[in-house]
PDB file of N, CA and C in Angstrom:
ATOM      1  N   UNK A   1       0.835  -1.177   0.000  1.00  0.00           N
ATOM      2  CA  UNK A   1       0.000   0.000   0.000  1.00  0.00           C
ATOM      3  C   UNK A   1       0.883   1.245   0.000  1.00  0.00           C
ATOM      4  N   UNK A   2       0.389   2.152  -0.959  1.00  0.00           N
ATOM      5  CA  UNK A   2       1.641   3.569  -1.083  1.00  0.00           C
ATOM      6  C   UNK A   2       0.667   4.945  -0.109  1.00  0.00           C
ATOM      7  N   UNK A   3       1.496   4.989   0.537  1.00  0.00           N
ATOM      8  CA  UNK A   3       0.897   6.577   1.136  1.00  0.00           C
ATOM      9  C   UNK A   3       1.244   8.047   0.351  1.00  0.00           C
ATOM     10  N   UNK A   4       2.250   8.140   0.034  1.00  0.00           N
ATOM     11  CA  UNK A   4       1.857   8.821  -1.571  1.00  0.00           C
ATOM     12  C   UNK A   4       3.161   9.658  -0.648  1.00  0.00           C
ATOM     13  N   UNK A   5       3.539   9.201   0.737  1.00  0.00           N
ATOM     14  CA  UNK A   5       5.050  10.396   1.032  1.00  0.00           C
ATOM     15  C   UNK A   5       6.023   9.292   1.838  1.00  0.00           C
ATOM     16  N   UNK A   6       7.417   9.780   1.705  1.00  0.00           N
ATOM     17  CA  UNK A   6       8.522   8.736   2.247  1.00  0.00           C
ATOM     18  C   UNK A   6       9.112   9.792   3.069  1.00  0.00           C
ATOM     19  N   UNK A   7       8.904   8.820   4.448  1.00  0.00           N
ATOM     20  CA  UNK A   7       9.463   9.368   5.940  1.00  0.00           C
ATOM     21  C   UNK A   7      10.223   9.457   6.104  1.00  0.00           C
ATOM     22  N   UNK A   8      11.454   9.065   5.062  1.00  0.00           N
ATOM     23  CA  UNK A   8      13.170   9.033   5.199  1.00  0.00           C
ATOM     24  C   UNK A   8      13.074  10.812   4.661  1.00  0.00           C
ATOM     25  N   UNK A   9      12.778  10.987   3.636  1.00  0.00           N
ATOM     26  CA  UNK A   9      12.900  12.374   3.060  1.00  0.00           C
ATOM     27  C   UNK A   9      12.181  13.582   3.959  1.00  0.00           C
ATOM     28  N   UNK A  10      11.102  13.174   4.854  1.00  0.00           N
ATOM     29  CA  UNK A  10      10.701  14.104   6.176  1.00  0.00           C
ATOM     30  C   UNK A  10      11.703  14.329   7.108  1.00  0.00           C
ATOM     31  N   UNK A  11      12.560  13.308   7.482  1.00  0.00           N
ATOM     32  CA  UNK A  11      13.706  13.343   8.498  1.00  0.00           C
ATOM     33  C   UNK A  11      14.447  13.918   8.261  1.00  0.00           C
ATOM     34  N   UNK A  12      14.871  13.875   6.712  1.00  0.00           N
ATOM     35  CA  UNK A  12      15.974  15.030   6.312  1.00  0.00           C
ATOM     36  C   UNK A  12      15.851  16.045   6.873  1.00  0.00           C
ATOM     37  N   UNK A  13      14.620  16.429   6.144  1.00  0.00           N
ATOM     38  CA  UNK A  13      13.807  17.908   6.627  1.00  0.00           C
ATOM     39  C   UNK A  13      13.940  18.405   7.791  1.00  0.00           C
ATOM     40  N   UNK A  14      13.746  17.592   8.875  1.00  0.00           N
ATOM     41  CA  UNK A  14      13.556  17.912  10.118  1.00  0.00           C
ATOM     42  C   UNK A  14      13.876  16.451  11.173  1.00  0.00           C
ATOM     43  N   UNK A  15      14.840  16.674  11.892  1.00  0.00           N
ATOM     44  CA  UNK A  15      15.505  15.473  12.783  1.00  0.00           C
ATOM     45  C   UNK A  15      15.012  15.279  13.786  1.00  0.00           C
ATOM     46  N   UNK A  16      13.882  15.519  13.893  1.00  0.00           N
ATOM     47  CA  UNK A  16      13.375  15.033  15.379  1.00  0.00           C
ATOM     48  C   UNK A  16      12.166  14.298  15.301  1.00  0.00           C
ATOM     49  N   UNK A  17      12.422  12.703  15.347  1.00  0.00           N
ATOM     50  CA  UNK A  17      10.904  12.039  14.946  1.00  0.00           C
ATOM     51  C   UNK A  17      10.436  11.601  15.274  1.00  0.00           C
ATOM     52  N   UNK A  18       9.964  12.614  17.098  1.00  0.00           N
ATOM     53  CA  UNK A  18       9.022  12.682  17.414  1.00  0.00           C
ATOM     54  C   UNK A  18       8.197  13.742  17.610  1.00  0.00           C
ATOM     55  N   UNK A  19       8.668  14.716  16.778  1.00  0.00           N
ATOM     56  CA  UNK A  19       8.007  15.769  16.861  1.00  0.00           C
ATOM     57  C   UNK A  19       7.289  15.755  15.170  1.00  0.00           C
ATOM     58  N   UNK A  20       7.620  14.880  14.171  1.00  0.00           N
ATOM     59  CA  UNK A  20       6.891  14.989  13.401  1.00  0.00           C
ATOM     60  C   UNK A  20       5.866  14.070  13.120  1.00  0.00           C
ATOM     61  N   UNK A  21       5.098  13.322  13.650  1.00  0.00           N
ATOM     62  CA  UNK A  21       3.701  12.725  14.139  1.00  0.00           C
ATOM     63  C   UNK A  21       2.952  13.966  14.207  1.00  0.00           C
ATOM     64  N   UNK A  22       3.943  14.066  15.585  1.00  0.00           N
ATOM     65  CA  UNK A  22       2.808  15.506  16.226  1.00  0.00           C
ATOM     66  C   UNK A  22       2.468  16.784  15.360  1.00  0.00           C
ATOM     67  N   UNK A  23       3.475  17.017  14.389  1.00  0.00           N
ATOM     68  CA  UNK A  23       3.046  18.111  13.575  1.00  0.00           C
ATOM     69  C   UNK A  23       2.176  17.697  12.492  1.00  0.00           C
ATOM     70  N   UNK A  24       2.078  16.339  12.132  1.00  0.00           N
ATOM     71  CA  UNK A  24       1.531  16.224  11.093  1.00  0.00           C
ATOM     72  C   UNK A  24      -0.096  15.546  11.379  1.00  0.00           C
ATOM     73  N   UNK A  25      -0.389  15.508  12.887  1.00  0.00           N
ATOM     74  CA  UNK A  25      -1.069  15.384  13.395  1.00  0.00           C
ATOM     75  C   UNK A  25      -2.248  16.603  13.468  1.00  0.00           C
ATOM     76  N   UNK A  26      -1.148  17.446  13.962  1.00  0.00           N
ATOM     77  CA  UNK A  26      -2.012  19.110  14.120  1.00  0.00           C
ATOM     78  C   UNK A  26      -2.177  19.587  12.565  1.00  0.00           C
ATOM     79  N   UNK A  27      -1.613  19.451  11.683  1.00  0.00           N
ATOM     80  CA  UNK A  27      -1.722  19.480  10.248  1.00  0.00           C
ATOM     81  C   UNK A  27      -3.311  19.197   9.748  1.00  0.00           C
ATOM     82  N   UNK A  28      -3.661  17.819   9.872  1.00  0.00           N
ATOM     83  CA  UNK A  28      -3.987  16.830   9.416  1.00  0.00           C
ATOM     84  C   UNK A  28      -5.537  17.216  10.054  1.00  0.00           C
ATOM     85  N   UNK A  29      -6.076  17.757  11.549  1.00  0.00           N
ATOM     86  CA  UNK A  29      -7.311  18.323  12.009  1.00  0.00           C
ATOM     87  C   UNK A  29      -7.362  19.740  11.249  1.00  0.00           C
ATOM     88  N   UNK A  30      -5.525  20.880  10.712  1.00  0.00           N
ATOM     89  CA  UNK A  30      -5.989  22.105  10.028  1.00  0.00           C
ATOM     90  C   UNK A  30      -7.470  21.194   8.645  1.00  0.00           C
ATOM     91  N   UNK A  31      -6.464  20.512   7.780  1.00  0.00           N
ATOM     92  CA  UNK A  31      -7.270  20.096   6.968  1.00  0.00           C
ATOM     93  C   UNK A  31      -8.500  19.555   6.673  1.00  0.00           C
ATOM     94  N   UNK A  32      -8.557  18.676   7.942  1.00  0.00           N
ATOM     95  CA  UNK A  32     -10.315  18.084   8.101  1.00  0.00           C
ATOM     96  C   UNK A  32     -11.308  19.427   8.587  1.00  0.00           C
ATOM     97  N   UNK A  33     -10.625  20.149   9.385  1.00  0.00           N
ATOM     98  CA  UNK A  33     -11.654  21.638   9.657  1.00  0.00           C
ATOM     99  C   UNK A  33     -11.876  22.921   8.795  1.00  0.00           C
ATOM    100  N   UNK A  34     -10.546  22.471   7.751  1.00  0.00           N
ATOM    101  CA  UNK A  34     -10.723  23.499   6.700  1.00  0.00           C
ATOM    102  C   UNK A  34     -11.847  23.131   5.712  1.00  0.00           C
ATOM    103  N   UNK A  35     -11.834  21.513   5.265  1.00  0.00           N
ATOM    104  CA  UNK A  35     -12.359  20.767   4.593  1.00  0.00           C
ATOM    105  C   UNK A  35     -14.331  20.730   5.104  1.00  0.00           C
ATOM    106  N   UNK A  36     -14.026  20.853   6.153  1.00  0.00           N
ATOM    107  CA  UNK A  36     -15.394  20.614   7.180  1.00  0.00           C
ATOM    108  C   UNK A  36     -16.190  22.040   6.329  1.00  0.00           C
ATOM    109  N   UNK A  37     -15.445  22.833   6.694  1.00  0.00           N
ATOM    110  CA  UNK A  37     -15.994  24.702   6.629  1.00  0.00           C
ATOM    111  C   UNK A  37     -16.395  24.875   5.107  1.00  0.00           C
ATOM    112  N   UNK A  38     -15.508  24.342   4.190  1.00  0.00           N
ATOM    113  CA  UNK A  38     -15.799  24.794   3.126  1.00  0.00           C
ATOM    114  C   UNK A  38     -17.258  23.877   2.409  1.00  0.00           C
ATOM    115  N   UNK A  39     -17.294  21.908   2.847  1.00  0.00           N
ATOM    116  CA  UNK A  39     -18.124  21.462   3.245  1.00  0.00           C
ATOM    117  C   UNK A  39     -18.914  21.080   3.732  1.00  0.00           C
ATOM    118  N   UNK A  40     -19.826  21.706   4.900  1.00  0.00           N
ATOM    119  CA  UNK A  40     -20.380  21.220   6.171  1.00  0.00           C
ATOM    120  C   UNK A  40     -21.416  19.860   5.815  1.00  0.00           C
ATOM    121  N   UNK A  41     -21.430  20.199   4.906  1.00  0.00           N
ATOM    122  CA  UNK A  41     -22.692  18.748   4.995  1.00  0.00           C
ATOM    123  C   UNK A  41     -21.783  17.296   4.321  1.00  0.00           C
ATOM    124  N   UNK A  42     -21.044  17.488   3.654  1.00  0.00           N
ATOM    125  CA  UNK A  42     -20.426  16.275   3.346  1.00  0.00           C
ATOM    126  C   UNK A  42     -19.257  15.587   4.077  1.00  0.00           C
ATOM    127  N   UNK A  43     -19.670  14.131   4.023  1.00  0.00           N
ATOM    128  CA  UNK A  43     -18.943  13.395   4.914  1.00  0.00           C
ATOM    129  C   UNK A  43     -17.453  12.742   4.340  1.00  0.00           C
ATOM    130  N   UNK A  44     -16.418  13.183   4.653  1.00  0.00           N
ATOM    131  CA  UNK A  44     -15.260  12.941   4.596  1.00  0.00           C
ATOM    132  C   UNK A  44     -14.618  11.548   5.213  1.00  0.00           C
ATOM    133  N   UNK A  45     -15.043  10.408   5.084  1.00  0.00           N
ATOM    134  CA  UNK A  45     -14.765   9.365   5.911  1.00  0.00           C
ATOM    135  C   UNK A  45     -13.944   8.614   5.119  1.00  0.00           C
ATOM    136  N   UNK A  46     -14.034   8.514   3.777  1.00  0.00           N
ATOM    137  CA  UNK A  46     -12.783   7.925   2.412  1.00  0.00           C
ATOM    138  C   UNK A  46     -11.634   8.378   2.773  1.00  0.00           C
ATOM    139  N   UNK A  47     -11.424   9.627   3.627  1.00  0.00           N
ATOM    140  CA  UNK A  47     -10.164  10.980   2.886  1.00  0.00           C
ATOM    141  C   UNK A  47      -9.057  10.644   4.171  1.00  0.00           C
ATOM    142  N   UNK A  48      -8.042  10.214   3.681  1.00  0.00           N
ATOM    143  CA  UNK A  48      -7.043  10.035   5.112  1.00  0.00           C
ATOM    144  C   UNK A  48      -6.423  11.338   5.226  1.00  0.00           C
ATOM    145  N   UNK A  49      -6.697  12.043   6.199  1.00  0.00           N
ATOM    146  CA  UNK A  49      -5.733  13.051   6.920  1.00  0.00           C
ATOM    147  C   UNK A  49      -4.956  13.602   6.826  1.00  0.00           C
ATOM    148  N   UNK A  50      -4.196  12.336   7.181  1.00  0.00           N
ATOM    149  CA  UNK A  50      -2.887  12.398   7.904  1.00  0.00           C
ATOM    150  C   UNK A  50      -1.788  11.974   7.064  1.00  0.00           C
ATOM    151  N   UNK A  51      -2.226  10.814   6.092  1.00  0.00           N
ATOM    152  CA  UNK A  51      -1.582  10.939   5.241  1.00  0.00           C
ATOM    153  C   UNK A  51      -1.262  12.462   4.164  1.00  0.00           C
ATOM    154  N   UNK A  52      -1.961  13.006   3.777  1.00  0.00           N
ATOM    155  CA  UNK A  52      -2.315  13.824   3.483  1.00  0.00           C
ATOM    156  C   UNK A  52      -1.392  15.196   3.822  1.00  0.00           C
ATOM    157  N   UNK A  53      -1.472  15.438   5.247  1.00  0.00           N
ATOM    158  CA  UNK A  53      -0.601  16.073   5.923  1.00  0.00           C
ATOM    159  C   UNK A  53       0.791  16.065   6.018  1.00  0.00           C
ATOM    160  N   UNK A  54       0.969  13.964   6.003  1.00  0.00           N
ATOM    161  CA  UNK A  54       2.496  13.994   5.321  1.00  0.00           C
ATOM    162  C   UNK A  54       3.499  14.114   4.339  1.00  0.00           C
ATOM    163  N   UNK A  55       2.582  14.237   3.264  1.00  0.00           N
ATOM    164  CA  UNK A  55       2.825  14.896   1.763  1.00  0.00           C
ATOM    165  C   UNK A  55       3.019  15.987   1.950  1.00  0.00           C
ATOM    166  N   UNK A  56       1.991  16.878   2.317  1.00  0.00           N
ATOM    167  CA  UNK A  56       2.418  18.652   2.564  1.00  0.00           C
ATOM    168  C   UNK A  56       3.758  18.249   2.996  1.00  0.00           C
ATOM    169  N   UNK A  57       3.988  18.383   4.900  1.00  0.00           N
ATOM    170  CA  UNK A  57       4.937  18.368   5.166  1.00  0.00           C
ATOM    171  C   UNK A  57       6.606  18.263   4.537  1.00  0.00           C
ATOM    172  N   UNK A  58       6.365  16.551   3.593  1.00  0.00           N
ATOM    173  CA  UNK A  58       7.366  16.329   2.877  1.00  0.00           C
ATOM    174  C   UNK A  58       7.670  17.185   1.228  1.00  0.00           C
ATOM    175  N   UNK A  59       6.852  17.549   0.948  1.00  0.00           N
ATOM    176  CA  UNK A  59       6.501  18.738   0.009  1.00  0.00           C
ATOM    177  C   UNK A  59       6.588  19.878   0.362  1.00  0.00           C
ATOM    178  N   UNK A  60       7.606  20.558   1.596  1.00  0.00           N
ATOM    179  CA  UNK A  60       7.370  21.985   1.879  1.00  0.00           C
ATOM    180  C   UNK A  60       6.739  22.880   1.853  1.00  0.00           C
ATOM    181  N   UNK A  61       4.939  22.255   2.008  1.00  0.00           N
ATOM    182  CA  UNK A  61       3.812  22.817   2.030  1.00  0.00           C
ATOM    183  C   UNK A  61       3.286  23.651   3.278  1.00  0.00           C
ATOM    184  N   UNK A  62       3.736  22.984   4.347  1.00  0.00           N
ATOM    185  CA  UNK A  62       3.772  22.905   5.802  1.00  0.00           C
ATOM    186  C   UNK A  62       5.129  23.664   6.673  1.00  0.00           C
ATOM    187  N   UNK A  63       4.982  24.969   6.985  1.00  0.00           N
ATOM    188  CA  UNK A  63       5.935  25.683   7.447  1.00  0.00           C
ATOM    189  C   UNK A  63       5.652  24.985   9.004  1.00  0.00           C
ATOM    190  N   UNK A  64       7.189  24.490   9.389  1.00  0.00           N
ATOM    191  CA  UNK A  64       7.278  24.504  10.582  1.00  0.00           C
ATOM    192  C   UNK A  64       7.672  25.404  11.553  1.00  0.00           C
ATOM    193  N   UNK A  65       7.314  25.779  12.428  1.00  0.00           N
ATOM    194  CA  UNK A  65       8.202  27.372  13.088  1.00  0.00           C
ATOM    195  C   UNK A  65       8.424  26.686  14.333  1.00  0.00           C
ATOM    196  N   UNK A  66       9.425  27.528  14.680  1.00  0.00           N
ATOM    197  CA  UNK A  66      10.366  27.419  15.948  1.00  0.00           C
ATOM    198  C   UNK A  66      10.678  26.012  16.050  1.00  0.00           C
ATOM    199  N   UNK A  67      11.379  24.939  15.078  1.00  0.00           N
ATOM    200  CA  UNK A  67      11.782  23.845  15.112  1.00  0.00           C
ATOM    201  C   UNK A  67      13.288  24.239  15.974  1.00  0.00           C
ATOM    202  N   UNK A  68      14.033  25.151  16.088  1.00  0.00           N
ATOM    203  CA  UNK A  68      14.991  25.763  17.253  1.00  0.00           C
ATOM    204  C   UNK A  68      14.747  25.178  18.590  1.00  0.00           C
ATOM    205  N   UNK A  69      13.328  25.411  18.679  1.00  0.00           N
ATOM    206  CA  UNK A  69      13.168  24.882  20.167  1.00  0.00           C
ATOM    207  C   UNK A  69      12.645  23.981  20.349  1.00  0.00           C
ATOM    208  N   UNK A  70      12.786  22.842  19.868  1.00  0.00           N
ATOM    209  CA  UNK A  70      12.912  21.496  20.019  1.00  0.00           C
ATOM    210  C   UNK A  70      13.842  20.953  20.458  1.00  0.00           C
ATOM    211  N   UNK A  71      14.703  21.392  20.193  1.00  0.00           N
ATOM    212  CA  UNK A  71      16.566  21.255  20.904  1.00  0.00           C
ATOM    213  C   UNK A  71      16.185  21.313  22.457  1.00  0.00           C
ATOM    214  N   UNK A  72      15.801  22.490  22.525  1.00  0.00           N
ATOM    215  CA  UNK A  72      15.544  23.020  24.208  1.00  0.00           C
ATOM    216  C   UNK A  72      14.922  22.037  25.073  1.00  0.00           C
ATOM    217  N   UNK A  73      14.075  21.347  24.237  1.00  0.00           N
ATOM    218  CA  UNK A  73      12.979  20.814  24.874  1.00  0.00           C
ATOM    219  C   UNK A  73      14.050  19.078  25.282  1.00  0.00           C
ATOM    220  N   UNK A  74      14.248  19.061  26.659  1.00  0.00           N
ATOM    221  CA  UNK A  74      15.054  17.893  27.221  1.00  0.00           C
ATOM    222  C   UNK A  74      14.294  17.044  28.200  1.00  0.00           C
ATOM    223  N   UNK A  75      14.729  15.942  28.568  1.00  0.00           N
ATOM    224  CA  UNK A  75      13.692  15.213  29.500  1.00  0.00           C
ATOM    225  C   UNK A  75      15.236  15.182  30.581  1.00  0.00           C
ATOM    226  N   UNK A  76      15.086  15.673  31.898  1.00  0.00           N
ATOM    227  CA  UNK A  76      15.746  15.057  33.100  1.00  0.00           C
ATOM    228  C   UNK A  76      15.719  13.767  33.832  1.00  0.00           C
ATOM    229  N   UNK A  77      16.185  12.750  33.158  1.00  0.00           N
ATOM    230  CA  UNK A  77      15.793  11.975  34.272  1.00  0.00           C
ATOM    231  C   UNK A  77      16.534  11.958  35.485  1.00  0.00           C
ATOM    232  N   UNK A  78      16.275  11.344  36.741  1.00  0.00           N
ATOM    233  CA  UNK A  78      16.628  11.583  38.055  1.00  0.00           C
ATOM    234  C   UNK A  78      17.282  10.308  38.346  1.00  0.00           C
TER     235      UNK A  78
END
């Protein structure tokens, strides 16, 4: 099955992979609510997301900002 984007070429993009789920996550509700607004009555249940979202992303569709502070962001363990 092809998702239509390759996650090796997202990583390039951006090295932290776990922060790109999460962006392509928050992506992926812009699109179903953009999609919602412009359609309210039709049901979107065929249309994957998220896939969707990972194409932008890997397509430089999807500006990421402050990927800088992801660095910052550390876990302490004790």
């Amino acid at each position: 099955m092809s998702t239509g984007f390759n996650y090796d070429i997202i990583m390039e993009k951006m090295h932290h992979k776990y922060a790109v789920p999460i962006i392509a996550a928050k992506r992926a509700q812009e699109i179903k609510n953009d999609k919602d607004m412009k359609e309210p009555n039709k049901y979107h249940a065929n249309k994957n997301y998220l896939d969707e979202a990972f194409v932008d992303i890997q397509k430089g569709k999807t500006i990421i900002r402050d990927v800088d502070k992801i660095d910052e962001i550390k876990t302490k363990l004790k």
